[in-house]
Protein backbone atom coordinates (compact mmCIF):
# COMPACT_ATOMS: atom_id res chain seq x y z
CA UNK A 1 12.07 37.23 -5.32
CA UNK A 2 14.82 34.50 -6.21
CA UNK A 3 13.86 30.63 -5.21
CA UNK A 4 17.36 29.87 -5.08
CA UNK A 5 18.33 32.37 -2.40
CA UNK A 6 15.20 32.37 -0.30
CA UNK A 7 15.05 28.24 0.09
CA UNK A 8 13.32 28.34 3.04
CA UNK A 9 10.74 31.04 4.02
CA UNK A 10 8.68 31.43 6.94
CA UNK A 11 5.58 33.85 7.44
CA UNK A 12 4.46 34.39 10.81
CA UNK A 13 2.14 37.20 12.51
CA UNK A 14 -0.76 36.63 15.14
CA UNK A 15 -4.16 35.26 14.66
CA UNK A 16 -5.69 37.77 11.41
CA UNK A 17 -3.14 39.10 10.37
CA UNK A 18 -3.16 36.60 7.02
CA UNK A 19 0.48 34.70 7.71
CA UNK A 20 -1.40 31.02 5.98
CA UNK A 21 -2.95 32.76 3.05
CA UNK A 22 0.55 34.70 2.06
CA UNK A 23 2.04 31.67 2.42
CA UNK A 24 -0.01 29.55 0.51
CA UNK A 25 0.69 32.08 -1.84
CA UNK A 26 4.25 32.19 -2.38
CA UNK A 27 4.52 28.29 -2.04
CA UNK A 28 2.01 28.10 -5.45
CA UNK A 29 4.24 31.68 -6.99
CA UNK A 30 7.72 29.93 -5.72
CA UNK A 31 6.57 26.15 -6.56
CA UNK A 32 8.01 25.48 -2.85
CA UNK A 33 6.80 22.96 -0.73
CA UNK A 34 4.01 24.30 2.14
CA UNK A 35 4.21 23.65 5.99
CA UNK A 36 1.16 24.98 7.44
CA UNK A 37 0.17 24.96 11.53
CA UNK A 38 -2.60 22.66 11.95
CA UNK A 39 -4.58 24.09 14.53
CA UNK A 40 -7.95 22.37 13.50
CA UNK A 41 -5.88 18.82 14.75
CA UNK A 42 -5.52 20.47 18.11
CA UNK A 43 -8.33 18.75 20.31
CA UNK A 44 -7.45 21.49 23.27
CA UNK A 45 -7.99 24.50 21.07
CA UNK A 46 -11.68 25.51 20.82
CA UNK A 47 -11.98 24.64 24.52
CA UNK A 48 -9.37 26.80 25.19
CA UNK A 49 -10.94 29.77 23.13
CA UNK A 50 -13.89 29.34 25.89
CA UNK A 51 -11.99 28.61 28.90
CA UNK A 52 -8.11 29.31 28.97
CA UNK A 53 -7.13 29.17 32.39
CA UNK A 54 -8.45 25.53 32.64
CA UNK A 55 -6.64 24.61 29.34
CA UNK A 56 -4.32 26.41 28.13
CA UNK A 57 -1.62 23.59 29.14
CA UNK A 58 -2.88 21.10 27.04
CA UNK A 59 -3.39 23.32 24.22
CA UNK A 60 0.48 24.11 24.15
CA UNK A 61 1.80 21.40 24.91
CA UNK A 62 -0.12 19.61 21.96
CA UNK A 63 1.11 22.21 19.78
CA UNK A 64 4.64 21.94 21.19
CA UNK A 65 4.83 18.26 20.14
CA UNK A 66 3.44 18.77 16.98
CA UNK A 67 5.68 21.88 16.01
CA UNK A 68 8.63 19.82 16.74
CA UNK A 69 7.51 16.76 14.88
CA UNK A 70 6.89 19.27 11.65
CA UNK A 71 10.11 21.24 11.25
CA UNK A 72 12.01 17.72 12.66
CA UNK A 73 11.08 16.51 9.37
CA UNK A 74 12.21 19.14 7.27
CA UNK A 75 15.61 17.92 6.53
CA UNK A 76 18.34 20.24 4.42
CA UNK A 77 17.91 18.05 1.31
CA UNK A 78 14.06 18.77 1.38
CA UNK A 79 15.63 22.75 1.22
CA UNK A 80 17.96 22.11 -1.60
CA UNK A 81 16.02 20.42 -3.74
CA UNK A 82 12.91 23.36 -3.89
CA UNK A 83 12.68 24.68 -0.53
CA UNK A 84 9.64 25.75 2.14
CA UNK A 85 7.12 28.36 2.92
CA UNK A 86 6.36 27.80 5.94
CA UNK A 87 3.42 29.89 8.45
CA UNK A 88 4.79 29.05 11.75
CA UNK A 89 8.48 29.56 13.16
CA UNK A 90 8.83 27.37 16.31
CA UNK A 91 11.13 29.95 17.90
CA UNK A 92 7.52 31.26 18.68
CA UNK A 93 6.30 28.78 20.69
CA UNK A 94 7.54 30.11 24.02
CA UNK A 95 5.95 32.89 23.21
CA UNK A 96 2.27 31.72 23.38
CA UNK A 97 3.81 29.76 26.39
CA UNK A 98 4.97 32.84 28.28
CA UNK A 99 1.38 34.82 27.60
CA UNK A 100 -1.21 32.06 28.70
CA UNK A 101 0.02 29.35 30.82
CA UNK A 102 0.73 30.22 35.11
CA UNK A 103 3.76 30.14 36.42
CA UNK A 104 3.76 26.64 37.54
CA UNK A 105 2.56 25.54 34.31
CA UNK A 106 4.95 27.43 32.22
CA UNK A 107 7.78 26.14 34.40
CA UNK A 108 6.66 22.37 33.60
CA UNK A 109 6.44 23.73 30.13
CA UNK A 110 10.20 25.16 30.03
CA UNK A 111 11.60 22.10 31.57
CA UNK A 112 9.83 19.65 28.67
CA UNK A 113 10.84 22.10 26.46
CA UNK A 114 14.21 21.98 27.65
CA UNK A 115 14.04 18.27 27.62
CA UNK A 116 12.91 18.20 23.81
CA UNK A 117 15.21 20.34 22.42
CA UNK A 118 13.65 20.98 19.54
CA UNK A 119 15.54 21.96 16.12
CA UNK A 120 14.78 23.97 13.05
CA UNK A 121 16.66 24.83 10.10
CA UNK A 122 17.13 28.57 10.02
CA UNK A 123 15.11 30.52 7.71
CA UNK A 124 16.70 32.37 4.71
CA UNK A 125 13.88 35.03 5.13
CA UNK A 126 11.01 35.68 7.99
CA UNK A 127 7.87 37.64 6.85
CA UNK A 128 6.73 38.82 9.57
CA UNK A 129 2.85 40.47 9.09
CA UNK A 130 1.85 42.98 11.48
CA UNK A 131 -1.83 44.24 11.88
CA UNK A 132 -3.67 46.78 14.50
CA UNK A 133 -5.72 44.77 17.12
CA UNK A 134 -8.72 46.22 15.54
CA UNK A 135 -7.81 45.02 12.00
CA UNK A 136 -7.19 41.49 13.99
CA UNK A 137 -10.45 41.28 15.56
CA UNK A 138 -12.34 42.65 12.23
CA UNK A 139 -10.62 39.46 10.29
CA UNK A 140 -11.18 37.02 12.82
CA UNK A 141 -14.94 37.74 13.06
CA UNK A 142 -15.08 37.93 9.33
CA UNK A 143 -13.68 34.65 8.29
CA UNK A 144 -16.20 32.78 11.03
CA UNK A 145 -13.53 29.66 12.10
CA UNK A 146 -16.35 28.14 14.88
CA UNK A 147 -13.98 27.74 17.25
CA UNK A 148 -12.55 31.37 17.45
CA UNK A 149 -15.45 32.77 17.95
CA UNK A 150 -14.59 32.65 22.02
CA UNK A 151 -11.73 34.53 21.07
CA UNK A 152 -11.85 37.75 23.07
CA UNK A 153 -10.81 40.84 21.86
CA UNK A 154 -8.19 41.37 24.87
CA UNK A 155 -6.57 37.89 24.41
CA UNK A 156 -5.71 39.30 20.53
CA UNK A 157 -4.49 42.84 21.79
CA UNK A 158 -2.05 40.71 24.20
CA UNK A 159 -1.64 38.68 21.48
CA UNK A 160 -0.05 41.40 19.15
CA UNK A 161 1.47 42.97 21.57
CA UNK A 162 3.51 39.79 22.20
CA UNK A 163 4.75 39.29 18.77
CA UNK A 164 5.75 43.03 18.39
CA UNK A 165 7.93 42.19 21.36
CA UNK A 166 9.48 38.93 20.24
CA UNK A 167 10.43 40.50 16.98
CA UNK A 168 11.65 43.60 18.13
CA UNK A 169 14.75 41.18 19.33
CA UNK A 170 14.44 38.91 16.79
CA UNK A 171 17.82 38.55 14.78
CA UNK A 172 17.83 34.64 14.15
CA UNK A 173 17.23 35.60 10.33
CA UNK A 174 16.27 38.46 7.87
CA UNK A 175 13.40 39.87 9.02
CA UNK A 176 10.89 41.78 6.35
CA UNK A 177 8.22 43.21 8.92
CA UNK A 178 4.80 44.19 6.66
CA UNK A 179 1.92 46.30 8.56
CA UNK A 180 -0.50 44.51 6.48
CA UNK A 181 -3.36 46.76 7.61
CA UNK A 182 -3.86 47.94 4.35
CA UNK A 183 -2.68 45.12 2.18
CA UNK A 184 -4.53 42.43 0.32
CA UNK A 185 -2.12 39.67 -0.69
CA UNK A 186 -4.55 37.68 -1.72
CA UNK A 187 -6.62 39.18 -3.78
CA UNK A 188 -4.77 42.10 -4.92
CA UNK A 189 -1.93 41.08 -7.78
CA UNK A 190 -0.07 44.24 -6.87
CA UNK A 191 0.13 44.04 -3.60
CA UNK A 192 1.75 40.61 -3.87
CA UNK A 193 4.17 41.93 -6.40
CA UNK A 194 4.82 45.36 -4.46
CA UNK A 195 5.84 42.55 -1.69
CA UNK A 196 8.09 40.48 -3.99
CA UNK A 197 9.78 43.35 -5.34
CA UNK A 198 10.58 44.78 -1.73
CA UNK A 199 12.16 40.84 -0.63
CA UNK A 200 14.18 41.34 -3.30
CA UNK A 201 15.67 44.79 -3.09
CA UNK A 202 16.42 43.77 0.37
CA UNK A 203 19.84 45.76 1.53
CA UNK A 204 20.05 44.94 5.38
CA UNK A 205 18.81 42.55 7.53
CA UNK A 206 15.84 43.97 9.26
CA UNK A 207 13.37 46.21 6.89
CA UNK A 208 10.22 47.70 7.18
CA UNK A 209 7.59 48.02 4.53
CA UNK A 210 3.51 49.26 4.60
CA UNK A 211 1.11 50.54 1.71
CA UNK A 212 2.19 53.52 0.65
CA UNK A 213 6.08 53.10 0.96
């Protein structure tokens, strides 16, 4: 994979499916800068996990703000000069919108959104990591975060189910979609170079690629 024509890279999947540990990855293999979600600074989240109706407002809208306020900082010169791997593209954010706030709440939320207008750069490549809703649940138990352990099991099926849907239609960028059910970038040397070499044979804009391909 080529630093110069990949400047600015984002990874993004659902909860599990490993988007911050690839990334962290190829920042440290690229010797990019690293923008990382921080969803431990979210004082909504964990009581969201165990009660989402109640505040699932709150919990986006504090992650609405501070998505803006990260990519609003990443300016083209930060791109030029060694570029980002990134584990969150804020195109997303309506997403999580549209799956757990009401009606009247995602309404208020469109209108503020509206209102902010936020703006990214465009990525030069998405990653985006797929994973069954078992494999999601399996990984989310394993890792023990105390504050997903509320998660339920349906919320992630939705969950995945969501994305698959958002990036069916996503064209915003070149899109590399991984089924990482099988893949260990982080602790298997050749699956993270099996991944680099795919990025970079590249032909189209949209391409697929699992273990065993």
């Amino acid at each position: 994979m080529s630093p110069e024509k990949y400047r600015y890279i984002v990874v993004e999947g659902p909860i599990g499916a490993g988007k911050t540990s690839l990334a962290r990855r190829l920042s440290a293999h690229l010797g990019k800068a690293l923008l990382l979600e921080d969803p431990d600074s979210n004082p909504f989240l964990a009581k969201f996990y165990e009660d989402p109706r109640r505040h699932a407002l709150a919990t986006q809208l504090f992650f609405l703000f501070q998505r803006t306020q990260q990519v609003g900082g990443l300016k083209q010169i930060d791109l030029f000069e060694g570029g980002t791997v990134a584990d969150f593209i804020l195109d997303k954010d309506p997403l999580f919108a549209s799956l757990t706030l009401s009606d009247d709440e995602l309404h208020l939320y469109q209108q503020i959104y509206g209102h902010l207008m936020p703006q990214a750069p465009t990525p030069d490549l998405v990653i985006y990591l797929q994973a069954s809703p078992d494999k999601l649940i399996e990984r989310v138990r394993k890792r023990g975060v105390n504050y997903e352990r509320h998660i339920s099991e349906q919320y992630l099926v939705r969950l995945a189910d969501a994305y698959s849907r958002f990036f069916y239609q996503f064209s915003a960028a070149p899109l590399m979609i991984v089924n990482s059910d099988h893949l260990n970038f982080v602790d298997d040397a050749g699956d993270f170079d099996l991944l680099l070499r795919r990025v970079t044979e590249m032909k189209g804009p949209r391409e697929f690629f699992s273990r065993g391909e």
